[in-house]
Protein backbone atom coordinates (compact mmCIF):
# COMPACT_ATOMS: atom_id res chain seq x y z
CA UNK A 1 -46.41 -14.48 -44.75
CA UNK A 2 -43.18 -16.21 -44.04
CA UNK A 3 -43.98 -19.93 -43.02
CA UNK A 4 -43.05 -20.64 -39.82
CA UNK A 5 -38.94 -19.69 -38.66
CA UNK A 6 -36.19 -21.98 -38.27
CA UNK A 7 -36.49 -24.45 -35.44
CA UNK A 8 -36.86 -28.39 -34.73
CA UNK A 9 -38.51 -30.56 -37.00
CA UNK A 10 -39.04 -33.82 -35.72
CA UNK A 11 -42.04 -36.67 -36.17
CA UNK A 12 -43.83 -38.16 -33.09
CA UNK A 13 -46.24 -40.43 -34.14
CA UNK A 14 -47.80 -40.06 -37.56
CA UNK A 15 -47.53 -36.27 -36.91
CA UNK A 16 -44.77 -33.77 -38.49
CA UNK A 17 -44.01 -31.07 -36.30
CA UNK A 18 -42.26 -27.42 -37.04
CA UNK A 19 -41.57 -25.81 -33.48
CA UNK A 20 -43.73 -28.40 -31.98
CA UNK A 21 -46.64 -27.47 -33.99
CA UNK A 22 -48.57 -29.73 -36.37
CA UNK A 23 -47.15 -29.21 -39.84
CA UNK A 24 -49.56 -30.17 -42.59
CA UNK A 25 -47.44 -30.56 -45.90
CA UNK A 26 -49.49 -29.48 -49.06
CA UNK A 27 -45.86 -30.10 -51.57
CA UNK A 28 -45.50 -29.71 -54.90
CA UNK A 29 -42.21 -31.62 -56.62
CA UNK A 30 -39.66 -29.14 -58.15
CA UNK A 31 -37.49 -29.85 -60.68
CA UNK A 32 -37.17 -26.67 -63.09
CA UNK A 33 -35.66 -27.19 -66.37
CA UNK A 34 -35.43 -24.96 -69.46
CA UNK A 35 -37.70 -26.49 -72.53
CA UNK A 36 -35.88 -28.45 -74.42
CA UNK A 37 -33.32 -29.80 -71.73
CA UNK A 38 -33.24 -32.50 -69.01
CA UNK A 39 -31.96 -33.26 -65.81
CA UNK A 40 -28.29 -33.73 -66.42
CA UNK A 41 -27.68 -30.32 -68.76
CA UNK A 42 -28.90 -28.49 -65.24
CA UNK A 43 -31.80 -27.85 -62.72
CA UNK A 44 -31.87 -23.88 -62.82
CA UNK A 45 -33.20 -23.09 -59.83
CA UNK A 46 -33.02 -19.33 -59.83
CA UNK A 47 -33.86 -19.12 -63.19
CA UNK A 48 -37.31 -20.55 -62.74
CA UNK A 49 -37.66 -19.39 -59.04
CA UNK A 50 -39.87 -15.86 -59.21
CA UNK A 51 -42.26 -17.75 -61.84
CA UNK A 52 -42.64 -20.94 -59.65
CA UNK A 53 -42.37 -19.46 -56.62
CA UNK A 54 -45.63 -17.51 -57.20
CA UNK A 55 -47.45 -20.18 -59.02
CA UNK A 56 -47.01 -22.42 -56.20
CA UNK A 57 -48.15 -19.45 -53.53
CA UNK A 58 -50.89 -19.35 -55.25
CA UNK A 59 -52.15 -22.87 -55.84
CA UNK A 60 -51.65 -22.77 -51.78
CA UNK A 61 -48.24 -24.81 -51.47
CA UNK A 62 -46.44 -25.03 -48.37
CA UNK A 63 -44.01 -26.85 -49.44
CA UNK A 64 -41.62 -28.27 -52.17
CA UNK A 65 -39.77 -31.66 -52.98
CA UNK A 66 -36.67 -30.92 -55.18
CA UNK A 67 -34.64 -34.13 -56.66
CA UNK A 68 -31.65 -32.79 -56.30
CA UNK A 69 -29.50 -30.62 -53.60
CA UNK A 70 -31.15 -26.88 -53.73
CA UNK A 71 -28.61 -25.03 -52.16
CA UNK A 72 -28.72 -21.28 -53.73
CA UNK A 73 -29.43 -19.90 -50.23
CA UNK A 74 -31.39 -16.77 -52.54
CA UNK A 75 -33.75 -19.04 -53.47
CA UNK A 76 -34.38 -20.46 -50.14
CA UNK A 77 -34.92 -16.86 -49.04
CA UNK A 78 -37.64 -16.26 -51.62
CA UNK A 79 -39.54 -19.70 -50.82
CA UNK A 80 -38.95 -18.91 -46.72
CA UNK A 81 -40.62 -15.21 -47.83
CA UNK A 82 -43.36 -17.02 -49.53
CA UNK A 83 -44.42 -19.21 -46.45
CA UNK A 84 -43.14 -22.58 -48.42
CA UNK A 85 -40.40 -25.09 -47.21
CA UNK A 86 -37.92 -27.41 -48.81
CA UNK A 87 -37.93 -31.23 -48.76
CA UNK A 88 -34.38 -31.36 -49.41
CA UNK A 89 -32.73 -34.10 -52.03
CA UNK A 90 -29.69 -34.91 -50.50
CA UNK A 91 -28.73 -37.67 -51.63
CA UNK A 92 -29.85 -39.14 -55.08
CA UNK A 93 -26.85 -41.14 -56.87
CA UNK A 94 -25.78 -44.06 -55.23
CA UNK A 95 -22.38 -43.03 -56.94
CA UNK A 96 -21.24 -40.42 -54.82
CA UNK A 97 -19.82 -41.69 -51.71
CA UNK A 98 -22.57 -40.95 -48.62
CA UNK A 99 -19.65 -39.35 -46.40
CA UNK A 100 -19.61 -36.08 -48.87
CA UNK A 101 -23.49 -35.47 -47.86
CA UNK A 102 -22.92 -33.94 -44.45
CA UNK A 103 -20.59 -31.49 -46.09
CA UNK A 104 -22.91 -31.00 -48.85
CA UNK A 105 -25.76 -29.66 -46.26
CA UNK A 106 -23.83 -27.91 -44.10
CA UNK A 107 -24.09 -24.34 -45.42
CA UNK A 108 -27.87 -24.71 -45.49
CA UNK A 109 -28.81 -26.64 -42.86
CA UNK A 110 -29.65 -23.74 -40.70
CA UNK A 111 -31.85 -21.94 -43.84
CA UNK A 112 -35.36 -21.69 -42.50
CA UNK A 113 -36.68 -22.89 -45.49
CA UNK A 114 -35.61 -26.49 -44.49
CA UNK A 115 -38.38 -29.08 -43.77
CA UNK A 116 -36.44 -32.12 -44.09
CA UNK A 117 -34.03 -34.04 -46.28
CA UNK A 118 -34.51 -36.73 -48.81
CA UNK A 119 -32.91 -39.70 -49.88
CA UNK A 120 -32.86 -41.51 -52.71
CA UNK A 121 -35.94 -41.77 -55.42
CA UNK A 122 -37.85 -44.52 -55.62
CA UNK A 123 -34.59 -46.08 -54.63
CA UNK A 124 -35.80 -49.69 -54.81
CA UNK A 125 -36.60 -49.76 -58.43
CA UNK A 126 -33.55 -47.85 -59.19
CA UNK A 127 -30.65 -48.73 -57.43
CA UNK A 128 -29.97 -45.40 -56.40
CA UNK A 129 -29.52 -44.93 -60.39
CA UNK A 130 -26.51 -46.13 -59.98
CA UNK A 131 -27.06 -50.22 -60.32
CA UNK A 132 -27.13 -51.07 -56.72
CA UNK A 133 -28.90 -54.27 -56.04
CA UNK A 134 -32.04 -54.08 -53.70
CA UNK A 135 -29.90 -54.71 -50.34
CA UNK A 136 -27.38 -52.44 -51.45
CA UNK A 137 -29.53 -49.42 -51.62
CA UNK A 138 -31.01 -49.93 -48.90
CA UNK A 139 -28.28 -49.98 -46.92
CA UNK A 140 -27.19 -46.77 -48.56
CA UNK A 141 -30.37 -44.71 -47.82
CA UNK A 142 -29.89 -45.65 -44.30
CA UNK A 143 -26.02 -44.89 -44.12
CA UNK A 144 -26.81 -41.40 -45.61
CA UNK A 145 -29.94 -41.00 -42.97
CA UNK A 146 -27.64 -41.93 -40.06
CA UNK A 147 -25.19 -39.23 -41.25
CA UNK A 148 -27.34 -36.78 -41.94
CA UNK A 149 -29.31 -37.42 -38.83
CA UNK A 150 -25.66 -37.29 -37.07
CA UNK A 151 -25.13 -34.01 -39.01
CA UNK A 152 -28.49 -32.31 -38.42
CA UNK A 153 -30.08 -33.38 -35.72
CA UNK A 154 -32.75 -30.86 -36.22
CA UNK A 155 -34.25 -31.46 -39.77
CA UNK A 156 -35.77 -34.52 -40.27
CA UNK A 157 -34.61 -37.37 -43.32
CA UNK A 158 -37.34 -39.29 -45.35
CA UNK A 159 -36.82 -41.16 -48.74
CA UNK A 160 -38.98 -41.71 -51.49
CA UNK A 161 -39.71 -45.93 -51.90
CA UNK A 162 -41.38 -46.64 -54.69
CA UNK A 163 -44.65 -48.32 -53.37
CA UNK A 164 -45.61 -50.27 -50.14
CA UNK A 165 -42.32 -51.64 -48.40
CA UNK A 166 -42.54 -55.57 -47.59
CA UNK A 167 -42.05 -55.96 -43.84
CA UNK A 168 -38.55 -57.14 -44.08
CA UNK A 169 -37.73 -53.51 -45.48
CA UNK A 170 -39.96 -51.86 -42.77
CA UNK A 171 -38.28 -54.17 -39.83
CA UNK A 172 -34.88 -52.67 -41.70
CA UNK A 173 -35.57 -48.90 -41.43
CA UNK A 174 -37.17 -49.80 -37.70
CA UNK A 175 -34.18 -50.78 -36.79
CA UNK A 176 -32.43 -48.03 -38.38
CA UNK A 177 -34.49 -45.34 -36.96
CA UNK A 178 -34.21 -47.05 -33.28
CA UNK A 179 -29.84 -46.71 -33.72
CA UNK A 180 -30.69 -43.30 -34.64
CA UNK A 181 -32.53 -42.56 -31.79
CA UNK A 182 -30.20 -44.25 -29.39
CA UNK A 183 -26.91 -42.56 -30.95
CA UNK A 184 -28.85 -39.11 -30.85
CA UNK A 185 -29.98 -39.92 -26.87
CA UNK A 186 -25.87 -40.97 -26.11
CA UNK A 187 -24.79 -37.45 -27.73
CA UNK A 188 -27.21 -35.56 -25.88
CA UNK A 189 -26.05 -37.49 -22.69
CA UNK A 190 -22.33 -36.92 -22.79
CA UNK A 191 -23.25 -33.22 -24.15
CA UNK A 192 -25.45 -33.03 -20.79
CA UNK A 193 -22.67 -34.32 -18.43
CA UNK A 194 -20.03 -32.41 -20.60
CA UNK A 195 -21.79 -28.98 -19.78
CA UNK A 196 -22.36 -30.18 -16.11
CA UNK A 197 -18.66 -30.84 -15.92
CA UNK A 198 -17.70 -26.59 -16.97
């Protein structure tokens, strides 16, 4: 059965909720490949997606990690028909400039295959793969979670850090997620008083 539709994903707590239901991710990462090739000749999504797709039903997924942007809306159909949802790369070169991503999203963001987005890969041993020092990538996973949480206000935005953050890094994305919060609760407020005002 389909998992469940479309709606607001959010975290409160240590708990991820889907339509304000506990959401228990059982993920798999997804990165399909033809033998022989890598990465950079081409992820083939829909090549490898009725073979994967079942394999993953199967072995009980519910979800999937891609590491890069899966945006062949047929192949979100057939993971949404198999009950499993997409943790989103949407950002994974610190190369491309972090103002493209909201674009880049924007003709899937309402697929209800979408758990979340992710940014970056284990961004703090790889400088976003792009030679960013330490500082620099993190600043850049949390300019491209403050526009995609300005962009999609529905779908939630992890990264991937390569082990345990020192507390200087935690205190950083605190802080982060707390101007989030406040920018999201100062849109909702003038969009409140805007619709009171009509």
């Amino acid at each position: 059965a389909p998992s469940q539709a479309s709606g607001p994903v959010e975290v409160r707590g240590r708990t991820l909720l889907v339509n304000g239901q506990p959401f228990h991710v059982r993920a798999v990462a997804w990165n399909p490949v033809a033998r022989g090739t890598s990465q950079s000749d081409g992820v083939d999504y829909a090549g490898f997606a009725a073979r994967d797709i079942a394999l993953m039903k199967e072995a009980g997924f519910n979800a999937v990690r891609t590491y890069g942007l899966l945006d062949d809306r047929a192949v979100l159909d057939q993971l949404h028909a198999a009950g499993i949802r997409v943790i989103n790369q949407a950002y994974g070169w610190g190369g491309a400039p972090a103002s493209e991503v909201p674009g880049r999203i924007a003709p899937i963001q309402d697929h209800p295959a979408i758990l979340m987005w992710m940014v970056g890969n284990e961004w703090n041993y790889n400088g976003i793969y792009n030679g960013l020092s330490f500082d620099e990538a993190r600043e850049r996973v949390a300019e491209v979670s403050r526009l995609l949480k300005q962009a999609d206000p529905d779908h939630t935005v992890a990264t991937s850090y390569g082990e345990m953050p020192d507390a200087d890094t935690i205190a950083a994305e605190e802080r982060n997620l707390a101007n989030q919060f406040a920018a999201l609760q100062a849109s909702l407020s003038t969009l409140n008083a805007h619709k009171r005002a009509y």
